[in-house]
C-alpha atoms as a PDB file:
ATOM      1  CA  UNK A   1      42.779 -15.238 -45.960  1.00  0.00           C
ATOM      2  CA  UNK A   2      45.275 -13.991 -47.980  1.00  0.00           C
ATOM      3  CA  UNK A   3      43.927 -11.350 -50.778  1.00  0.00           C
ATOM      4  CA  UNK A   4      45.454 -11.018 -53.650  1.00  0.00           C
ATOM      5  CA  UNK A   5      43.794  -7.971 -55.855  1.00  0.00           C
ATOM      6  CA  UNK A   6      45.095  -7.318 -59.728  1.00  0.00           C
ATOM      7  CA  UNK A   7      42.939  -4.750 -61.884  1.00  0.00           C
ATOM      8  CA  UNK A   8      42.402  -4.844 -65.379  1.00  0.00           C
ATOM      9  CA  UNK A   9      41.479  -1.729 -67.274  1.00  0.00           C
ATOM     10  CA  UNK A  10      41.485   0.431 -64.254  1.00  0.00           C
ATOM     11  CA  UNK A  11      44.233   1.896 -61.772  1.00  0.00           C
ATOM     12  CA  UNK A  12      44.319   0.211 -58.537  1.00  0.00           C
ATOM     13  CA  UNK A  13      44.067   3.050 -55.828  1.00  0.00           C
ATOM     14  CA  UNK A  14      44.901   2.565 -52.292  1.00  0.00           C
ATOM     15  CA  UNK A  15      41.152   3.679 -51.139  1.00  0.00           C
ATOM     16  CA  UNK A  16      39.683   0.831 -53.499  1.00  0.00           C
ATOM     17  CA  UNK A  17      42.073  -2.071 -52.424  1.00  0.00           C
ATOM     18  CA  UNK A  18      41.778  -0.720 -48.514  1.00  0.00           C
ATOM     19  CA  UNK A  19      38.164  -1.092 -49.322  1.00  0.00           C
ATOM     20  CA  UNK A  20      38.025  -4.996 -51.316  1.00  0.00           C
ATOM     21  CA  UNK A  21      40.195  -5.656 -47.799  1.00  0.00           C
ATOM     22  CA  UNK A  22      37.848  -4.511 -45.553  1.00  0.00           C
ATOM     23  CA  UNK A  23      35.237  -5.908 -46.923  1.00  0.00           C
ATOM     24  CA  UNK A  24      36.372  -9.357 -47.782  1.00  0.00           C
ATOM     25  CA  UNK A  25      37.698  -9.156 -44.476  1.00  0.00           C
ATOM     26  CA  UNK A  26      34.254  -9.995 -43.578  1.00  0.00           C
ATOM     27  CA  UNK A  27      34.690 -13.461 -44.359  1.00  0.00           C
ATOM     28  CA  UNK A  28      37.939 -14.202 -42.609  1.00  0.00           C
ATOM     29  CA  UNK A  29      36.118 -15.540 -40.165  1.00  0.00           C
ATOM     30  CA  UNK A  30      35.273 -18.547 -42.913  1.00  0.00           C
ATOM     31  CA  UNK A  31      38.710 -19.494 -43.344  1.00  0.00           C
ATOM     32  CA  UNK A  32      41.986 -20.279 -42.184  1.00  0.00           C
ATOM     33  CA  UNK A  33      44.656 -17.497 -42.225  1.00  0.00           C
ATOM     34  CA  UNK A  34      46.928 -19.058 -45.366  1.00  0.00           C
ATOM     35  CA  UNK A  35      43.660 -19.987 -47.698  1.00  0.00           C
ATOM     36  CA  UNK A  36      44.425 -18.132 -51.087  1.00  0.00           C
ATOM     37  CA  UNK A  37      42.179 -15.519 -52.151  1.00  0.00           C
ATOM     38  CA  UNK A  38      42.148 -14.134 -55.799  1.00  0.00           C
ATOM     39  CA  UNK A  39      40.085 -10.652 -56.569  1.00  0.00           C
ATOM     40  CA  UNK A  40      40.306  -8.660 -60.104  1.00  0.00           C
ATOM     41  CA  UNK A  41      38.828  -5.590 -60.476  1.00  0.00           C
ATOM     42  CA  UNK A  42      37.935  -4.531 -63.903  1.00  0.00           C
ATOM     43  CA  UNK A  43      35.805  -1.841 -65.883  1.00  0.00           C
ATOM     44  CA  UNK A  44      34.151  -2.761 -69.108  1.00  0.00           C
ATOM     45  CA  UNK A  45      31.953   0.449 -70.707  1.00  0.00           C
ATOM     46  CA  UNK A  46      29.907   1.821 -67.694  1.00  0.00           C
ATOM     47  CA  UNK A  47      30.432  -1.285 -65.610  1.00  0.00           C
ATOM     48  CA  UNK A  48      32.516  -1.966 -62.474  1.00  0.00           C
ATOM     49  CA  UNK A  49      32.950  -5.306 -62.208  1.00  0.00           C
ATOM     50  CA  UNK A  50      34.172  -7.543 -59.500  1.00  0.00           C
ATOM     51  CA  UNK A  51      35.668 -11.213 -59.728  1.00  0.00           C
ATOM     52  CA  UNK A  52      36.475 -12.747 -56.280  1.00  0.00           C
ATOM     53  CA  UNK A  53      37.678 -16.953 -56.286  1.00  0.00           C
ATOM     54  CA  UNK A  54      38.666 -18.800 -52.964  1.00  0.00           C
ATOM     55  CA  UNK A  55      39.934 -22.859 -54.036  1.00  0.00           C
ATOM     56  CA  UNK A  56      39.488 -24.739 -51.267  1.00  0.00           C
ATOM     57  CA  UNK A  57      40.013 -28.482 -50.945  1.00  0.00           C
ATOM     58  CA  UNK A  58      38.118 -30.274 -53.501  1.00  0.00           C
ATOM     59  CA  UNK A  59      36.334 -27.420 -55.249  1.00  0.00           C
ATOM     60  CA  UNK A  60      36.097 -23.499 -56.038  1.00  0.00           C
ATOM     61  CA  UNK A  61      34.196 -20.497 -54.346  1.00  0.00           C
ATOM     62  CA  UNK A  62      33.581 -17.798 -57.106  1.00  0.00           C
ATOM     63  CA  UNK A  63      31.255 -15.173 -57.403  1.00  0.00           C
ATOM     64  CA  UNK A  64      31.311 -12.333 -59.904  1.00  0.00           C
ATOM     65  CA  UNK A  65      29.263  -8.625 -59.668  1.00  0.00           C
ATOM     66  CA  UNK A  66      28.837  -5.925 -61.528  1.00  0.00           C
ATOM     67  CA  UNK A  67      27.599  -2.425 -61.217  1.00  0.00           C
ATOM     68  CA  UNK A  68      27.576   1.140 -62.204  1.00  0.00           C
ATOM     69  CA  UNK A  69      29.451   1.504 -58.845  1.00  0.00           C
ATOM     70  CA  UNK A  70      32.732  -0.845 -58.008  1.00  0.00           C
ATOM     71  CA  UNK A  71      31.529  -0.653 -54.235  1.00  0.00           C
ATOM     72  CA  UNK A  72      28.251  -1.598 -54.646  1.00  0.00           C
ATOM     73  CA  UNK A  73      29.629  -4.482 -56.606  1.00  0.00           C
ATOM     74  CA  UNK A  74      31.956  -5.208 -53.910  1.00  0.00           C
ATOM     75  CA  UNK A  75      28.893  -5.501 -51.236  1.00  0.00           C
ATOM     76  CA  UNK A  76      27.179  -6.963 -53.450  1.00  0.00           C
ATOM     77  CA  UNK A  77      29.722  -9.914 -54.583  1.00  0.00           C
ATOM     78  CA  UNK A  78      30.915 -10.735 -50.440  1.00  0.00           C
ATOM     79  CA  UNK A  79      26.798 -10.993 -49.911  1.00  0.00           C
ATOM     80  CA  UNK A  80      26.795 -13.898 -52.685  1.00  0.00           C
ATOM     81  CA  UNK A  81      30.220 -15.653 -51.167  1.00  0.00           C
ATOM     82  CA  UNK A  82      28.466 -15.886 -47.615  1.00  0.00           C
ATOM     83  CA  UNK A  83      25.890 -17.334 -48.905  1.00  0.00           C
ATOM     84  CA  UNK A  84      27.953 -19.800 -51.438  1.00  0.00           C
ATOM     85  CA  UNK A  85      30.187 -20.439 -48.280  1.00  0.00           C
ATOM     86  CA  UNK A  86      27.119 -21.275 -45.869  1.00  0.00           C
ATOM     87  CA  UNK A  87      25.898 -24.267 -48.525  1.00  0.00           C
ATOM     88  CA  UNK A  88      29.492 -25.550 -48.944  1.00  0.00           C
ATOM     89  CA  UNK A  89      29.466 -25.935 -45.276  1.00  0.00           C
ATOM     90  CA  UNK A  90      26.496 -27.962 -45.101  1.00  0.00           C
ATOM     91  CA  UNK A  91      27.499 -29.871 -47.856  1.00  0.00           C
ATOM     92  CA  UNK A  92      31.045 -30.304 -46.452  1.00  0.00           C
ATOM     93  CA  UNK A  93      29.068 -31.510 -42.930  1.00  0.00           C
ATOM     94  CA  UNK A  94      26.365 -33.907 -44.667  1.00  0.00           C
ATOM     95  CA  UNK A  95      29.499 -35.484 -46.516  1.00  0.00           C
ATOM     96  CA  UNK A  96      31.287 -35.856 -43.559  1.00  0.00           C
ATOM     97  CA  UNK A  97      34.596 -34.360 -46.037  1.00  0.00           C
ATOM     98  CA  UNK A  98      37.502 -32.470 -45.003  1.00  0.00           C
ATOM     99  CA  UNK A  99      37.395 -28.762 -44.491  1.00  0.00           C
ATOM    100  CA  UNK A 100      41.204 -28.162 -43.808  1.00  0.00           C
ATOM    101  CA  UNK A 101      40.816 -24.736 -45.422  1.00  0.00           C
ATOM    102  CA  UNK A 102      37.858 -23.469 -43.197  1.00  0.00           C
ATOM    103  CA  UNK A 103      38.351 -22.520 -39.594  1.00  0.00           C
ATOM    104  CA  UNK A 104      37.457 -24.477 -37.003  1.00  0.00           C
ATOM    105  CA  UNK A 105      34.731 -22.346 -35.362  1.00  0.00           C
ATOM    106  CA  UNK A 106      33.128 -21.746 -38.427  1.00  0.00           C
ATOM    107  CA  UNK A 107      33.026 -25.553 -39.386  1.00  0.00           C
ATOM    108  CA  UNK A 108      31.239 -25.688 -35.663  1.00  0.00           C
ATOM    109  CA  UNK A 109      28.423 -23.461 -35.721  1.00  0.00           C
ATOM    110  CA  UNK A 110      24.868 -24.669 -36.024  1.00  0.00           C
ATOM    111  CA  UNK A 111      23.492 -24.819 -39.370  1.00  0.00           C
ATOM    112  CA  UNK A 112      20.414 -21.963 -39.978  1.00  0.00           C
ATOM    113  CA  UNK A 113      17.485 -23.844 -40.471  1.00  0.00           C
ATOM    114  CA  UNK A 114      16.368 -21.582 -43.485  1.00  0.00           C
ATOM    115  CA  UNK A 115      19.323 -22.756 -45.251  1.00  0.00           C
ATOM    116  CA  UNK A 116      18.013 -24.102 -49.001  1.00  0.00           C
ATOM    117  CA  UNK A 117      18.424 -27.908 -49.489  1.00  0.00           C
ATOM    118  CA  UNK A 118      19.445 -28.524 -53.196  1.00  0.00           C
ATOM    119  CA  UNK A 119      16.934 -30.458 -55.034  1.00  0.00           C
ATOM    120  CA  UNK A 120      17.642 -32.580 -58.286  1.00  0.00           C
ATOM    121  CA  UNK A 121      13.774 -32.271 -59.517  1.00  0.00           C
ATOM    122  CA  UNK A 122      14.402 -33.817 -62.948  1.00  0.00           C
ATOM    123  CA  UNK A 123      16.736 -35.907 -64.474  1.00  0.00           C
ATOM    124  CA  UNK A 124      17.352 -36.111 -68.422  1.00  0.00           C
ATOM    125  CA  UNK A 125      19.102 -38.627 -70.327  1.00  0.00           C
ATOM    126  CA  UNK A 126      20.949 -37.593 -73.619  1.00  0.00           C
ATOM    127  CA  UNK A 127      22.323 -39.306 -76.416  1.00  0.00           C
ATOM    128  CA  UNK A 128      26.042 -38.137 -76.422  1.00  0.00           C
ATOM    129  CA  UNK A 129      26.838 -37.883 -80.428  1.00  0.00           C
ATOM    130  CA  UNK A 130      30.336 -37.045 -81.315  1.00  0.00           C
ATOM    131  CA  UNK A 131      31.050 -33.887 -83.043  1.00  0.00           C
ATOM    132  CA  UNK A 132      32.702 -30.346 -83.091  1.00  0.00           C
ATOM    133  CA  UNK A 133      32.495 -27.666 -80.158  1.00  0.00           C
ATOM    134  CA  UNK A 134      30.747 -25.425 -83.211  1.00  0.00           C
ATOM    135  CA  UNK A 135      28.655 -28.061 -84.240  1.00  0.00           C
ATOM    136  CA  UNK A 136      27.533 -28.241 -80.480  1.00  0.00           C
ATOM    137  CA  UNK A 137      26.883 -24.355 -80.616  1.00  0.00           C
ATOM    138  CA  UNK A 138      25.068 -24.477 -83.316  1.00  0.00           C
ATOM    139  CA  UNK A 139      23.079 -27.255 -81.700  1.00  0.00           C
ATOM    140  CA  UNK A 140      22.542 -25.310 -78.797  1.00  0.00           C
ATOM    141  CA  UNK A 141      21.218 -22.252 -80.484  1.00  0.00           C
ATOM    142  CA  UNK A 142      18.548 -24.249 -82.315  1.00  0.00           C
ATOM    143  CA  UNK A 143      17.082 -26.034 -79.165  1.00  0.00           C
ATOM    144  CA  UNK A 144      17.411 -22.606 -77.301  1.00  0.00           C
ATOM    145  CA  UNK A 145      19.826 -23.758 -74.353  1.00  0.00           C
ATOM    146  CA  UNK A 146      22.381 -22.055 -72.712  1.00  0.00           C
ATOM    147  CA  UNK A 147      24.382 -25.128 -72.495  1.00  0.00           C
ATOM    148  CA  UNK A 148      25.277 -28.265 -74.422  1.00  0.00           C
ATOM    149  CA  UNK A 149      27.017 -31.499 -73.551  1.00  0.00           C
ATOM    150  CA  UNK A 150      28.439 -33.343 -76.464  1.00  0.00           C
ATOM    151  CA  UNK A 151      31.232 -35.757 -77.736  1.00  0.00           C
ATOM    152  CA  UNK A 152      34.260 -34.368 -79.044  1.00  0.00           C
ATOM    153  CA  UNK A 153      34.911 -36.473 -82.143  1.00  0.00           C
ATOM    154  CA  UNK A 154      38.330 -35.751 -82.163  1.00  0.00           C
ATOM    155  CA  UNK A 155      39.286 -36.829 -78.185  1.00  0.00           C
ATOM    156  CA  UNK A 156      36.038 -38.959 -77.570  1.00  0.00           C
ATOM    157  CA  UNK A 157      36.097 -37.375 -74.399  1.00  0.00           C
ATOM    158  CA  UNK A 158      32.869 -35.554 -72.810  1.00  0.00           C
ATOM    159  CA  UNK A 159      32.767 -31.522 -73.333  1.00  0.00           C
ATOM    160  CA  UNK A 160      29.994 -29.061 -72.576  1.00  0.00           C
ATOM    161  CA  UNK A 161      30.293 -25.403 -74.595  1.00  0.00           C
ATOM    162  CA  UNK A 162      27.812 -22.729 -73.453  1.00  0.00           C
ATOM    163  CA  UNK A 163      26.574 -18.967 -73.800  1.00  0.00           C
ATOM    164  CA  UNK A 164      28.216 -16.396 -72.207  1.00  0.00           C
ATOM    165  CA  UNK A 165      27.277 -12.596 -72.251  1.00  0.00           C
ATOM    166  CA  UNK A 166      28.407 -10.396 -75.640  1.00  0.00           C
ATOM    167  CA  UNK A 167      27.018 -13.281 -77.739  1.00  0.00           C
ATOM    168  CA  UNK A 168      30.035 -15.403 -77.221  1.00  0.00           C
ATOM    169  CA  UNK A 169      30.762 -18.788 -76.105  1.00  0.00           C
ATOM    170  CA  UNK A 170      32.599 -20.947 -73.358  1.00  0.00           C
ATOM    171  CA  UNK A 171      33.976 -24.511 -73.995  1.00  0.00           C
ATOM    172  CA  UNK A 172      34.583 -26.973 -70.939  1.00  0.00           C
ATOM    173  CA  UNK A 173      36.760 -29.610 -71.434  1.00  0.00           C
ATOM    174  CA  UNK A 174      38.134 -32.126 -68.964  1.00  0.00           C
ATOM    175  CA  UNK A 175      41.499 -32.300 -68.304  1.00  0.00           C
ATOM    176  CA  UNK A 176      43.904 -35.135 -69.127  1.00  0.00           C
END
């Protein structure tokens, strides 16, 4: 893989970015040697906080920690990557898709049996109603979601706006 590590709000010391490589190093063994791989490093009050994303073909591997201790987040965000990498495997297998940016042996190895299945255990139909990404917050808040799909009544087109931390809010919209 190739890392690429930025920092926001903190100084990026050799020690630290020896360490993100070391331990992201771990999962080289996932991927081929030119598959992208984009960390930032940040502290926000008395967090440390850790954002690692790998695009491979077709989709996005991204986890995010943090901690009172950037290497604890570190440990803790490569634990949540295997695990996100282990289910895009199986999925990339039961698909039968291709899995350019994975390496070859990896691709190869037996499934683990404890490996979750994802389950769709309900299904819920909505009424799509156009309006405005606030409207849709405000909608959200009063049926006590953390997520909303809606109509944009100025595009017609399908967007979904939902909570993030702080008490602030995310919009999705599809590109053209």
């Amino acid at each position: 893989m190739k890392i690429t590590i930025t920092g926001r709000n903190l100084s990026l010391t050799d020690g630290l970015k020896n360490g993100v490589e070391k331990k992201l190093g771990k999962l080289d063994k996932f991927f081929q040697a030119e598959t992208p791989c984009n960390v930032t490093l940040s502290t926000q009050k008395d967090m440390q906080k850790i954002e690692v994303t790998i695009p491979v073909k077709g989709s996005v591997i991204r986890a995010e920690e943090a901690t009172p201790d950037m290497y604890q987040s570190i440990d803790l965000v490569v634990d949540v990557l295997e695990r996100q990498i282990r289910k895009y495997k199986n999925k990339l297998i039961q698909r039968h898709q291709a899995a350019s940016d994975f390496s070859s042996e990896f691709i190869e190895e037996k499934p683990a049996q404890d490996e979750e299945e994802i389950k769709i255990v309900r299904t819920k139909h909505i009424d799509l109603k156009p309006m405005t990404a606030e409207e849709a917050c405000l909608q959200m808040e009063l049926l006590g979601h953390s997520f909303f799909v809606f109509q944009d009544g100025n595009t017609g087109k399908v967007n979904v706006v939902y909570k993030r931390k702080a008490n602030s809010y995310g919009l999705i919209e599809p590109e053209e």
